[in-house]
Protein backbone atom coordinates (compact mmCIF):
# COMPACT_ATOMS: atom_id res chain seq x y z
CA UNK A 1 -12.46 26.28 17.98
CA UNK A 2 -14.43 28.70 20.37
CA UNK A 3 -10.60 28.97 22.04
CA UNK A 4 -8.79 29.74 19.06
CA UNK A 5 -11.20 32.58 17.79
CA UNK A 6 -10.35 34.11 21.46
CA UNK A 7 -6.80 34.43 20.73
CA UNK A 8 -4.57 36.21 19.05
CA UNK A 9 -3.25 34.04 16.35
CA UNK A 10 -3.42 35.82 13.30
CA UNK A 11 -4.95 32.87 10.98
CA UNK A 12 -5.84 29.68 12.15
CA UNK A 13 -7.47 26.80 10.89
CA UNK A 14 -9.45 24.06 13.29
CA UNK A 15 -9.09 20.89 11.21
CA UNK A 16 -12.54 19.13 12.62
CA UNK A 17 -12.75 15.60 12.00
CA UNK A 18 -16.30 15.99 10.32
CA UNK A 19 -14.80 18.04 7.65
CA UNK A 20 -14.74 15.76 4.33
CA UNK A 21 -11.54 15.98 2.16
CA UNK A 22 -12.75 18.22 -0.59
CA UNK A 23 -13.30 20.15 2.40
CA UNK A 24 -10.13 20.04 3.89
CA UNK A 25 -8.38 20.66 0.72
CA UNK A 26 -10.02 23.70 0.32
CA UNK A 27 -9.55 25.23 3.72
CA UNK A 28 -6.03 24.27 3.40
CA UNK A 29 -5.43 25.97 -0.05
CA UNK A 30 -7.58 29.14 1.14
CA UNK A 31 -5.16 29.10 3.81
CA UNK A 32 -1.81 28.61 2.39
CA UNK A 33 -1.78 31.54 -0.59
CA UNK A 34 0.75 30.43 -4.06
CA UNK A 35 3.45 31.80 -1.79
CA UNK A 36 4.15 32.76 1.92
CA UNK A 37 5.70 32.09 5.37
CA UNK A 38 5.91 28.96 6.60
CA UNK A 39 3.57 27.87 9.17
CA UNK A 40 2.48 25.26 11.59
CA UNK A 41 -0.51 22.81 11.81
CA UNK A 42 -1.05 21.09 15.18
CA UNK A 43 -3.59 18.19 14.16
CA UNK A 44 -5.90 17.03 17.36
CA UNK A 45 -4.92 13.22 16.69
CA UNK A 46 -2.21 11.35 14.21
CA UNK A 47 -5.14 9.92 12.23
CA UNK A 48 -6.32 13.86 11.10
CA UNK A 49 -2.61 14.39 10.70
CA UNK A 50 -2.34 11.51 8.29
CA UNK A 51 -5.58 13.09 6.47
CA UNK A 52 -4.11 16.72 6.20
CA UNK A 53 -0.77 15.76 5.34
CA UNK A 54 -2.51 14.16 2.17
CA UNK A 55 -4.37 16.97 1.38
CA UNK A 56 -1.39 19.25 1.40
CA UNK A 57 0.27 16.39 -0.82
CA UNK A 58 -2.94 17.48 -2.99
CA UNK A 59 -2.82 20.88 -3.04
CA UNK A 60 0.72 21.55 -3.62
CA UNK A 61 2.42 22.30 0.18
CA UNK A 62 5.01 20.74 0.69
CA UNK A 63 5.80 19.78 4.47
CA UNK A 64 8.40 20.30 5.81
CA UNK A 65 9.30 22.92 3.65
CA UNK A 66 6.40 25.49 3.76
CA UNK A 67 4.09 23.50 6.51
CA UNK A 68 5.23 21.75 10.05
CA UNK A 69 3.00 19.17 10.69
CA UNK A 70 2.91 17.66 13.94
CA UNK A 71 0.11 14.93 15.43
CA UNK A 72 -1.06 13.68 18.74
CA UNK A 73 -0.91 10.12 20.05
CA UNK A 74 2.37 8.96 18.43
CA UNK A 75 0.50 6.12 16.95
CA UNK A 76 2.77 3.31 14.94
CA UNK A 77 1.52 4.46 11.77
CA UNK A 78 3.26 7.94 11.84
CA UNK A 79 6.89 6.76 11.73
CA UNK A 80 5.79 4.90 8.43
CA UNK A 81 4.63 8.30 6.63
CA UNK A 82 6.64 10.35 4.09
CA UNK A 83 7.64 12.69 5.83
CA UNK A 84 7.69 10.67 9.05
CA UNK A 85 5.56 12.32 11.59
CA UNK A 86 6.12 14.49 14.55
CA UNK A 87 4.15 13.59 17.38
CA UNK A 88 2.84 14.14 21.31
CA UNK A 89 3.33 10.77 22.39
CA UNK A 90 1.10 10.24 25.56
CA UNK A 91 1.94 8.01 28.80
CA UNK A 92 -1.14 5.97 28.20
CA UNK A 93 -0.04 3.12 30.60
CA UNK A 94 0.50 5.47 33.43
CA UNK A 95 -2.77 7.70 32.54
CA UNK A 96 -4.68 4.11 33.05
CA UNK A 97 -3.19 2.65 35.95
CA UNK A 98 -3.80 6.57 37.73
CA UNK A 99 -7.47 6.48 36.13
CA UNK A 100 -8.00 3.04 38.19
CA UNK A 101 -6.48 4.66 41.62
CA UNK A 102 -8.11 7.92 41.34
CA UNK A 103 -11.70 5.80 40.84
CA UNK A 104 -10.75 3.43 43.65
CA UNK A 105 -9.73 6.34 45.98
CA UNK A 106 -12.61 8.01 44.91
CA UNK A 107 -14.93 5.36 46.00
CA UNK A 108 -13.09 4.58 48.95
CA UNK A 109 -13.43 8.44 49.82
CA UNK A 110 -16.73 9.45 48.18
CA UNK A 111 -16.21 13.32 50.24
CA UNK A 112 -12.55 13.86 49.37
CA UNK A 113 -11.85 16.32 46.83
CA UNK A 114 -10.76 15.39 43.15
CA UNK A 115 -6.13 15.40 43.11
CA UNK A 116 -4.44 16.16 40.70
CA UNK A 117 -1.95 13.62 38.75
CA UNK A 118 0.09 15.88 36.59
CA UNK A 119 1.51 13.02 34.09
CA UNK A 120 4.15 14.24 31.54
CA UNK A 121 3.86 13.82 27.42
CA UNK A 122 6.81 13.42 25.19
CA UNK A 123 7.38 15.18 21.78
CA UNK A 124 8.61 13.15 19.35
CA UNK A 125 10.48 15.04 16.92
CA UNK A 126 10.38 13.37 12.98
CA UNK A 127 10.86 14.96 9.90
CA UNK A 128 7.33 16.57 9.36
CA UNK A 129 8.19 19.04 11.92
């Protein structure tokens, strides 16, 4: 949150998991006025994705049409939603088998500094965004 507020994005909402859905329903209809310009909402995992695309369902915006939606994990569930759901699928095989060298390296070579293992995520483009 701290990093969006240091930005310049001209309105932004953090959807925080804590946030109940009466909550989120009204933060999202603050946010998106009776009319407007479409916008964007990046959700920090598929689940909250799943959770704001009902409460725009709720409050009248429809997505794709006035909101992209797009989640993070490409979890099974999202290609089951109406709209389906765009997502950052994630390597995870790869990120664990590098976690388990980089931890036996590392305790192999207690003095050696920390590499790097750049690892590269997918989008996966559905019909939420």
């Amino acid at each position: 949150q701290a990093a969006l507020l240091e930005q310049t994005v001209p309105e932004a909402i953090c959807c925080l998991s804590g946030l109940k859905d009466n909550e989120l329903r009204e933060s999202l209809q603050a946010f998106f006025p009776a009319s407007g310009p479409r916008t964007g909402i990046f959700a920090h995992n598929d689940v909250c994705a799943l959770r704001v695309l009902s409460a725009l369902r709720d409050v009248g915006v429809s997505v794709p049409e006035r909101a992209v939606l797009i989640g993070f994990d490409d979890t099974f569930m999202g290609r089951y939603l109406h709209p389906a759901l765009t997502s950052v699928s994630q390597p995870i095989p790869d990120m664990a088998r590098e976690a388990v060298a980089c931890l036996l390296a590392r305790m192999e070579h207690p003095l050696r500094p920390p590499a790097d293992c750049p690892l590269h995520a997918a989008l996966v483009i559905r019909e939420s965004g």
